[in-house]
Protein backbone atom coordinates (compact mmCIF):
# COMPACT_ATOMS: atom_id res chain seq x y z
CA UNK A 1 7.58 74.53 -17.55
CA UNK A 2 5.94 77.95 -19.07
CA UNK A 3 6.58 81.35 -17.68
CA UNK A 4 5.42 84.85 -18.72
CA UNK A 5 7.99 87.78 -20.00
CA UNK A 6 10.93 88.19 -22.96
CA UNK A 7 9.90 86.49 -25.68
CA UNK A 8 13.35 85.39 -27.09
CA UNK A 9 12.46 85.55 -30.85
CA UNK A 10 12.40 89.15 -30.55
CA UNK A 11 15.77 90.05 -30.63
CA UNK A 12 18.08 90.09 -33.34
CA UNK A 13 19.23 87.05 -35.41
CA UNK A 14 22.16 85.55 -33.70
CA UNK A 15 25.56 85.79 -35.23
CA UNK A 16 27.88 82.68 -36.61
CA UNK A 17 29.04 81.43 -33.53
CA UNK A 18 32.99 79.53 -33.49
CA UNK A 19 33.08 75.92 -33.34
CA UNK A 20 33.53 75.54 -29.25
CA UNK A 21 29.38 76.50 -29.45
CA UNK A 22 29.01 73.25 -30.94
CA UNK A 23 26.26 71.59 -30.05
CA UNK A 24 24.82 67.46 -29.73
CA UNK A 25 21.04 67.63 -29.27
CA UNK A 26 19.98 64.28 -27.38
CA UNK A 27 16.13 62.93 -27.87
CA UNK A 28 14.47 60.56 -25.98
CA UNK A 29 11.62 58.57 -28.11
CA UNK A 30 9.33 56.03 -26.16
CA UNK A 31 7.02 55.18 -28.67
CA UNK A 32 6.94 58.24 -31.37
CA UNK A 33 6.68 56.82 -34.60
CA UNK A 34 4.16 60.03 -35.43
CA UNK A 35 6.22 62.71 -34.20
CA UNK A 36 10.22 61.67 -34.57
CA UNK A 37 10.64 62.78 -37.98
CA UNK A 38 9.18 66.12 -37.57
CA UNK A 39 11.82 66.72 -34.13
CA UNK A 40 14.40 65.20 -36.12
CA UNK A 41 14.18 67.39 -39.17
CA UNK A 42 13.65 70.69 -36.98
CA UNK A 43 16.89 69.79 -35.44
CA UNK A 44 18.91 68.63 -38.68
CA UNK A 45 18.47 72.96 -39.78
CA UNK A 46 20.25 73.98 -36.91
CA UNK A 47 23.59 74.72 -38.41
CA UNK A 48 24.84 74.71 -34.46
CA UNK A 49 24.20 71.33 -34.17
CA UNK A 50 27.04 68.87 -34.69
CA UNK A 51 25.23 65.54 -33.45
CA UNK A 52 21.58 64.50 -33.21
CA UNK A 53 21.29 61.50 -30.87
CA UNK A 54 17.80 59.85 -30.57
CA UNK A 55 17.76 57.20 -27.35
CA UNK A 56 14.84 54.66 -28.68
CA UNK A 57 13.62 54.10 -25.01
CA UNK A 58 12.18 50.44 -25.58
CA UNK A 59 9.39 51.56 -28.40
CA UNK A 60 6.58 48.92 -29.11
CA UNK A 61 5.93 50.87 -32.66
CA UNK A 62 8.10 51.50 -35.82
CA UNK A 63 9.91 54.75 -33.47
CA UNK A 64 13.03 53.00 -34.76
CA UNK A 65 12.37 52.41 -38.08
CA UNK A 66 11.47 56.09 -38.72
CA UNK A 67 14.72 57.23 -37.15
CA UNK A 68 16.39 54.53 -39.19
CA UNK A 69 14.91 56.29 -42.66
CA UNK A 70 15.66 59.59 -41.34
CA UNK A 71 19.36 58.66 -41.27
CA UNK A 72 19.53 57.94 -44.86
CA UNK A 73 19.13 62.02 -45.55
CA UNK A 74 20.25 62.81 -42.31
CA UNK A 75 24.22 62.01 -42.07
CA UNK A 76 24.66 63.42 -38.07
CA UNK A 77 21.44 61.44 -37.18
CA UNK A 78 22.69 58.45 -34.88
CA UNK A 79 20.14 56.34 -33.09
CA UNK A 80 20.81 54.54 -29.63
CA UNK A 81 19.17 51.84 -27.67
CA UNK A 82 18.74 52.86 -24.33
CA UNK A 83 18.47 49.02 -22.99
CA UNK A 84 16.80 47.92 -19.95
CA UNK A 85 15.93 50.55 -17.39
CA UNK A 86 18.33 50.34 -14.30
CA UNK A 87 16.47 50.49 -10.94
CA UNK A 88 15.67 53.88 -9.45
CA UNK A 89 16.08 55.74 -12.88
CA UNK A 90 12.67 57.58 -14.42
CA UNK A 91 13.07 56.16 -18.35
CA UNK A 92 13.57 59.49 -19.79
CA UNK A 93 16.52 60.24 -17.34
CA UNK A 94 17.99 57.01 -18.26
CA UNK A 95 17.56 57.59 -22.30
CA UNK A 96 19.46 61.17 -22.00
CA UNK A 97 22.24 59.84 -19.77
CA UNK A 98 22.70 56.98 -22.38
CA UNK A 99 22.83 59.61 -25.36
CA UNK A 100 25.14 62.35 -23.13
CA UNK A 101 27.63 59.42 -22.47
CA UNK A 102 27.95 58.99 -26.70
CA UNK A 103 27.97 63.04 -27.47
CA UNK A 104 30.77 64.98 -28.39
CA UNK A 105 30.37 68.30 -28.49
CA UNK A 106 30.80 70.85 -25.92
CA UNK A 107 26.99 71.81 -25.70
CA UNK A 108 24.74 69.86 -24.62
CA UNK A 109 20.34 69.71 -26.01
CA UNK A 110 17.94 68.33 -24.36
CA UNK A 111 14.21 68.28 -25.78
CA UNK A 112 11.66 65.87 -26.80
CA UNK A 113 10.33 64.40 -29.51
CA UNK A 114 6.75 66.33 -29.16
CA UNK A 115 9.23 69.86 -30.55
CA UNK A 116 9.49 71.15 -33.37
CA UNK A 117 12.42 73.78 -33.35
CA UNK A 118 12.51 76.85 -35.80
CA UNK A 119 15.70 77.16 -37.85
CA UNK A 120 17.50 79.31 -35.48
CA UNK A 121 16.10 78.13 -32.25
CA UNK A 122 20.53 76.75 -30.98
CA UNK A 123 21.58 80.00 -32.61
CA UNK A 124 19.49 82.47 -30.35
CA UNK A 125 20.14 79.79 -27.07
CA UNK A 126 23.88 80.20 -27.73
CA UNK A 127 23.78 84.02 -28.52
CA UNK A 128 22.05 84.58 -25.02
CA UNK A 129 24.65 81.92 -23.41
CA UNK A 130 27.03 85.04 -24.41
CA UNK A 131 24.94 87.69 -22.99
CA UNK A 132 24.24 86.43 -19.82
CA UNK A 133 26.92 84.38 -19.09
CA UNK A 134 24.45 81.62 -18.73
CA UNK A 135 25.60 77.97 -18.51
CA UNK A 136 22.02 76.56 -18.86
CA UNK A 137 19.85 78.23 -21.56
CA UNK A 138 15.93 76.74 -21.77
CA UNK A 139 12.85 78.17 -23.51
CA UNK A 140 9.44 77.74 -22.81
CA UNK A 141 7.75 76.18 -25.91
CA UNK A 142 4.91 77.82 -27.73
CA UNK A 143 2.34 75.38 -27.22
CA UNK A 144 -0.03 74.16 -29.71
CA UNK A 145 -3.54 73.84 -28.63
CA UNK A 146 -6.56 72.05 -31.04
CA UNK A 147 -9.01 69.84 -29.41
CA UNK A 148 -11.18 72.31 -26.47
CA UNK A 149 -9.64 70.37 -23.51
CA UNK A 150 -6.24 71.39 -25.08
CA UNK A 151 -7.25 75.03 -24.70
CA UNK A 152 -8.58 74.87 -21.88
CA UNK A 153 -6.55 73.05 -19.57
CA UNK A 154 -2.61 73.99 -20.86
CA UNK A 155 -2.81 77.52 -20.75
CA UNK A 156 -4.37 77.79 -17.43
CA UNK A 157 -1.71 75.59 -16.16
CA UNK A 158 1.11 77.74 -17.67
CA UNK A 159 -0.36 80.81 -16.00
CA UNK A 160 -0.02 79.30 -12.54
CA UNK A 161 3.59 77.97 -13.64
CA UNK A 162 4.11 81.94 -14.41
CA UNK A 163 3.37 83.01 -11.43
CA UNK A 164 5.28 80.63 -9.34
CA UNK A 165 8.48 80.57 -11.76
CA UNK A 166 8.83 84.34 -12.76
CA UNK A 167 11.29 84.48 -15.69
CA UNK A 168 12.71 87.63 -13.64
CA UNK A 169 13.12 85.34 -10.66
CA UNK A 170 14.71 82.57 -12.27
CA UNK A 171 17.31 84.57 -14.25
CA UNK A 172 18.05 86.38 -11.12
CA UNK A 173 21.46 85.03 -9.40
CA UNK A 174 20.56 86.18 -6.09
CA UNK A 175 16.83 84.05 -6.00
CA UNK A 176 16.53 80.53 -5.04
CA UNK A 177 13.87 80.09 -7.40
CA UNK A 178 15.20 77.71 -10.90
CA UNK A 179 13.13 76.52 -13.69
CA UNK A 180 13.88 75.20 -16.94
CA UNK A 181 11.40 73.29 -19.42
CA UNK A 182 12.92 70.13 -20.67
CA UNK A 183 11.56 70.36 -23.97
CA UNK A 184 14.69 72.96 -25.05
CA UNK A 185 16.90 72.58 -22.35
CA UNK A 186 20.66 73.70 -23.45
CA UNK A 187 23.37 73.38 -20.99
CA UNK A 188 27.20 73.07 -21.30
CA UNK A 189 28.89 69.73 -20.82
CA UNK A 190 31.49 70.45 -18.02
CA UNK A 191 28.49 71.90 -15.81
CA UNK A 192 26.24 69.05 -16.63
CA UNK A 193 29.14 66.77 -15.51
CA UNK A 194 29.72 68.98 -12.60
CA UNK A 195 26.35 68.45 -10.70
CA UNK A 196 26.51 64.62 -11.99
CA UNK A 197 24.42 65.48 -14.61
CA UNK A 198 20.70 62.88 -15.32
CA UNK A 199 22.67 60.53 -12.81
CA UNK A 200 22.43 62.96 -10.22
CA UNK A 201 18.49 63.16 -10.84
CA UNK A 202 17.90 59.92 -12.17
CA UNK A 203 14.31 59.50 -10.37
CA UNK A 204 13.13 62.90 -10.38
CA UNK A 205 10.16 62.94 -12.27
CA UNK A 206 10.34 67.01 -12.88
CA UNK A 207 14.03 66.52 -14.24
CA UNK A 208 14.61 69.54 -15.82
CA UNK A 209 13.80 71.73 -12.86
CA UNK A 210 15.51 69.72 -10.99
CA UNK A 211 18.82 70.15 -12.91
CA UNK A 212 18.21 74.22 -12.94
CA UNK A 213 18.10 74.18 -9.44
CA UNK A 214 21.02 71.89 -9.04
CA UNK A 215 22.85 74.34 -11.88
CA UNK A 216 22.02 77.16 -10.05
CA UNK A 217 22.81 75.82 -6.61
CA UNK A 218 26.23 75.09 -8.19
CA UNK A 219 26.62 79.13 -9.02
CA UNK A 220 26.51 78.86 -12.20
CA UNK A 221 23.70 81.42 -14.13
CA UNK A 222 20.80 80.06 -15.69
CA UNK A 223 18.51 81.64 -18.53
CA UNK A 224 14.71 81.13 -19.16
CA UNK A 225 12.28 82.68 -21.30
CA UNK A 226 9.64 82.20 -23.98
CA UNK A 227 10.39 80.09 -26.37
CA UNK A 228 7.60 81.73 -29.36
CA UNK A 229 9.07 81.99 -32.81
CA UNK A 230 11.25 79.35 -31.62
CA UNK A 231 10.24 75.68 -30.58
CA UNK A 232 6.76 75.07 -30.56
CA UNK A 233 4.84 71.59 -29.06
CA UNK A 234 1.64 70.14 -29.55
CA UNK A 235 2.15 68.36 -25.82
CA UNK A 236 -0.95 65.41 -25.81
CA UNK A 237 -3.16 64.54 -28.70
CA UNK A 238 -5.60 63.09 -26.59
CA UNK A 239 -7.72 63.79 -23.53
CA UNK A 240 -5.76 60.58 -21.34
CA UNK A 241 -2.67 61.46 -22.34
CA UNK A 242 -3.23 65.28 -21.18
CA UNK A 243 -4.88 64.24 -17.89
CA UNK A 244 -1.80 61.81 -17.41
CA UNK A 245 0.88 64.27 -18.00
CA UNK A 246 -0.59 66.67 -15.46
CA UNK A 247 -1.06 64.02 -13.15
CA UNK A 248 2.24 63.10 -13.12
CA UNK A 249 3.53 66.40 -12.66
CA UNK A 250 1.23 68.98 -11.57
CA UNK A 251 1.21 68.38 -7.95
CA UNK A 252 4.88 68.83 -7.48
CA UNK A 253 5.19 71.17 -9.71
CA UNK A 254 2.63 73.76 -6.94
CA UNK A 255 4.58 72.72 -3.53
CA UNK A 256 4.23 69.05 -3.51
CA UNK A 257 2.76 69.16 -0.15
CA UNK A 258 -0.97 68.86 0.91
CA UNK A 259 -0.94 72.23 2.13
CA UNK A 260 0.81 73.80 -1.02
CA UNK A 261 -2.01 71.57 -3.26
CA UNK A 262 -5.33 72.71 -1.42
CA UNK A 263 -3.72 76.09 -1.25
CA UNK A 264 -3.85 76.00 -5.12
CA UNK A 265 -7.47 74.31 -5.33
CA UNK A 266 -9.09 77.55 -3.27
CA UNK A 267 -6.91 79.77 -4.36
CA UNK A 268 -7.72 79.06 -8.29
CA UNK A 269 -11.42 77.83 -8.57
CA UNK A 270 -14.43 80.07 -8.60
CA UNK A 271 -15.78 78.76 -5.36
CA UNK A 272 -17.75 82.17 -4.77
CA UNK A 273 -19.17 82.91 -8.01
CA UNK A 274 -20.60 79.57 -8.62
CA UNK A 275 -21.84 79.01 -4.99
CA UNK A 276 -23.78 81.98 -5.18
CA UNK A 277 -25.04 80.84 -8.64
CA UNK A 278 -26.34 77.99 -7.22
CA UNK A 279 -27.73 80.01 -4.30
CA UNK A 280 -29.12 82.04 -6.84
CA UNK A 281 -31.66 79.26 -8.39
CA UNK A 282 -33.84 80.01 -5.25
CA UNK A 283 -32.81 83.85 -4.94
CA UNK A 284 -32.72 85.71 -8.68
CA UNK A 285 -30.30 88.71 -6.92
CA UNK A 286 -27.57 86.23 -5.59
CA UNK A 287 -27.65 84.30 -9.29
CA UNK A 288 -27.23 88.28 -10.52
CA UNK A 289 -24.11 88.44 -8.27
CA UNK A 290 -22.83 84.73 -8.88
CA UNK A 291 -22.90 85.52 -12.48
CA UNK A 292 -21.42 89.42 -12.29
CA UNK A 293 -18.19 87.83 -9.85
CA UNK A 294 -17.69 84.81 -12.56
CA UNK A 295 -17.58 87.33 -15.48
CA UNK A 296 -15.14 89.52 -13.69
CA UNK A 297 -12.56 86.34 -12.96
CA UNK A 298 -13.37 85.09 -16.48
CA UNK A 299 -11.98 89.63 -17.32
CA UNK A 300 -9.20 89.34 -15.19
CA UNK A 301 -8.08 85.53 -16.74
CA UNK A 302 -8.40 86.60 -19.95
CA UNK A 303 -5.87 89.66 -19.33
CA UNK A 304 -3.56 87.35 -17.40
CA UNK A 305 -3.30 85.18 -20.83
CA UNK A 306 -2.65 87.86 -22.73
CA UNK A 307 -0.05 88.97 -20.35
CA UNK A 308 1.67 85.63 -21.28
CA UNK A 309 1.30 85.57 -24.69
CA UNK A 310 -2.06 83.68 -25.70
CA UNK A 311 -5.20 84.30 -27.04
CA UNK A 312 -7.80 86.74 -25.05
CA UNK A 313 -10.48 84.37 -26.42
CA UNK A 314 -9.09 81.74 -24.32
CA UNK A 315 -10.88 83.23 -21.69
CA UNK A 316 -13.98 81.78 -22.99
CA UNK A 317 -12.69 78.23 -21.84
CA UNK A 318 -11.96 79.73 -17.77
CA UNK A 319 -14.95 77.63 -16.27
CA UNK A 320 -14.12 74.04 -17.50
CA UNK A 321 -10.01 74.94 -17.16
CA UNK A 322 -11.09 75.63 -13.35
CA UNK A 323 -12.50 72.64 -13.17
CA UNK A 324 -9.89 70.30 -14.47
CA UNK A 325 -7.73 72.29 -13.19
CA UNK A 326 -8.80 71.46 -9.71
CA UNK A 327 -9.55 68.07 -10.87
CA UNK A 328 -6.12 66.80 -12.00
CA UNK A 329 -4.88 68.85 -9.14
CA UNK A 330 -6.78 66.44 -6.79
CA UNK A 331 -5.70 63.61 -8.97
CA UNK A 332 -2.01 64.29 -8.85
CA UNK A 333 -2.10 64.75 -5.28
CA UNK A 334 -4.16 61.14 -5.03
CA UNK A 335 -1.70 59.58 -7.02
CA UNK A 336 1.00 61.00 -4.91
CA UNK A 337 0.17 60.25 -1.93
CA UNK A 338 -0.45 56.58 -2.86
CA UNK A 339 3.08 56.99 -3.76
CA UNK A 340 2.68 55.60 -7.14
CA UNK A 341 2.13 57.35 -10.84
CA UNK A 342 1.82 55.93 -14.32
CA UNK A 343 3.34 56.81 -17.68
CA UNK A 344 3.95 55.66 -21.06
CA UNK A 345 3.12 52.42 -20.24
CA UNK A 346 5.18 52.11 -16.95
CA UNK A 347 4.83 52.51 -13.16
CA UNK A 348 6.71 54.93 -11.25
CA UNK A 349 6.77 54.53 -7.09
CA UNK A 350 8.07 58.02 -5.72
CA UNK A 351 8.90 58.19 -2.30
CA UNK A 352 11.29 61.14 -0.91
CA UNK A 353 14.25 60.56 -2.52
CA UNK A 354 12.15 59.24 -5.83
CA UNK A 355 12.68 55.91 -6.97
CA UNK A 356 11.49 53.62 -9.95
CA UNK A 357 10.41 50.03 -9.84
C-alpha cells in the first residue's frame, strides 16, 4: 500500500530510544535466495532491533542456505521453518505467526524480503510511535522501478492507492479508513495479541490492511506515511510476477465489488481521448481533439506523480499504465470471481470469509 503526503525521512534523526522500544523484525522468505541477504543486512544496522527472525516458508532454492551464511556474521539472525501450511491460512500469514510466536521483544516488524531498510528506518518508526501515540507505525516503501512495465504500471497503481487511502485519512482517529503496507509494518506486541494478531487474519490476502483496520477498530491510533529515505523495494523483477501481484491484490484493494472495479476501469482509462482518436482516422479535427484531451490527462498525471513523490517523466509511460492498468484490473476481478488466485507457486480459493486450500 502507497499513499501521497509526509515523507517521514524529513524530520529529524530520532533519538536513542530505552530498551522497552526494542524491537524483533519477523521475515517471511518463500523462495528468496537473491534478495534475503540484502533484507537481512538492512535489518542487522538497525541498532533498535533485538531479533531478526526469517520464517523459510517451504523454499525450493538455497533461501535457507543464504540465511544460514548470514548467521555466521549475523549473531541475532535466527532462521525458522514455518512447516506445512495449516488449512485456511494464506502462507505469508502463517510464516509471521510462526516467527511472532518465537519473538521477544516488545515491538513487533513486519516486512519482506523484497526491502531494503536504511540505517535508521526502526529509529524514525519508534520516534513517531512517541509522537502520535501510535500503536501501529507502517511506511510506504520507495519503490524501485527499471524495466518500462515497472514504470509504468507501479506508480499508476500507487496514485489510485493515494487517493483511496489518504495518509490524512488514515492517521485520522475519527475516519474509518486504515491502511498499512506490509513491507514495514511496526506494531506493538500486546495490540497485535489483542486483535488475535495473523491468526485473526490468517486468509486475508491484503493482511496488512486488514490488521490496520482491525488496530484501528480496536481504538488504538495508527500511523502511515512515505517511507523515502527509508525502506525502499524493487517489488517484481519480471513482467509475470508484476501482473501476478496485482492480480492478486488489485481488485480488492479498489472495493472488491463489480461495481467498485468497473467504477475504476471508466473512471481511470482514456476512453474519450482515444475514441475520438480513432474517430479521428476518418475525421482529421476529431484526431486534433483525441490527441489535445490525451495530452491534457497525460499534464494532469504527470502532476499527480509529482504530487506523490515520483518522477514528472513518468508521465511519458500514462498510455500503456492505462492500459494494464485496466487490464490487470479486469484480470483480478476474473480471477476473483472464479474465486480462485495463484501465487508463489500455490493456489489460493477466497470466498467471503477467505480461505486457503
Amino acid at each position: 500500500m502507497a499513499t501521497s503526503h509526509p515523507d517521514a525521512s524529513a524530520a529529524a534523526e530520532p533519538s536513542s530510544t530505552p530498551r522497552t522500544d526494542s524491537v524483533t523484525a519477523i521475515v517471511p522468505a518463500r523462495n528468496e535466495e537473491a534478495i534475503i541477504a540484502a533484507c537481512v543486512e538492512s535489518l542487522a544496522r538497525q541498532g533498535e532491533i533485538a531479533q531478526i527472525l526469517v520464517v523459510n516458508d517451504q523454499s525450493t532454492d538455497r533461501t535457507a542456505e543464504v540465511v544460514r551464511d548470514s548467521m555466521k556474521e549475523i549473531p541475532d539472525l535466527r532462521l525458522l521453518d514455518a512447516g506445512p501450511l495449516p488449512e485456511g491460512w494464506v502462507g505469508k500469514n502463517h510464516a509471521l505467526w510462526v516467527g511472532v510466536r518465537q519473538a521477544t521483544s516488545p515491538w513487533l516488524l513486519f516486512t519482506d524480503a523484497d526491502a531494503s531498510h536504511a540505517a535508521n528506518s526502526v529509529g524514525r518508526a519508534l520516534q513517531i510511535v512517541h509522537e502520535q501515540q501510535a500503536a501501529l507505525v507502517s511506511f510506504s516503501p520507495e519503490q524501485i522501478s527499471r524495466k518500462w512495465y515497472e514504470k509504468a504500471l507501479i506508480p499508476f497503481v500507487y496514485l489510485r492507492l493515494a487517493k483511496k487511502f489518504p495518509y490524512d485519512q488514515v492517521n485520522d482517529p475519527k475516519s474509518p479508513i486504515a491502511a498499512a503496507n506490509g513491507q514495514f509494518l511496526l506494531i506493538r506486541r500486546d495490540v497485535y495479541n489483542a486483535i488475535d494478531g495473523h491468526r485473526g487474519v490468517a486468509g486475508e490476502v491484503l493482511e496488512d490492511l486488514a490488521i490496520a483496520l482491525r488496530v484501528k477498530q480496536a481504538g488504538y491510533r495508527i500511523w502511515f506515511g512515505s517511507g523515502k529515505g527509508l525502506v525502499r523495494t524493487r517489488m517484481y523483477t519480471s513482467f509475470d510476477a508484476m501482473w501476478l501481484g496485482w492480480k492478486k491484490n488489485v481488485y480488492r484493494l479498489m472495493g472488491g465489488t463489480p461495481r467498485s472495479a468497473f467504477r475504476e476501469m471508466e473512471s481511470t482509462f482514456p476512453w474519450i481521448p482515444i475514441l475520438l482518436t480513432i474517430f479521428g482516422l476518418k475525421f482529421p479535427f476529431l484526431l486534433f481533439l483525441g490527441v489535445l484531451f490525451l495530452i491534457a490527462r497525460q499534464t494532469i498525471y504527470g502532476l499527480d506523480l509529482v504530487r506523490n513523490q515520483y518522477p514528472f517523466s513518468l508521465n511519458f509511460y500514462y498510455v500503456p499504465a492505462a492500459f494494464l492498468y485496466v487490464g490487470v484490473l479486469w484480470a483480478s476481478y476474473r480471477a476473483h470471481v472464479k474465486g480462485r488466485i495463484a501465487w508463489k507457486g500455490r493456489e489460493y480459493s477466497i470466498g467471503a470469509p477467505e480461505s486457503v486450500k
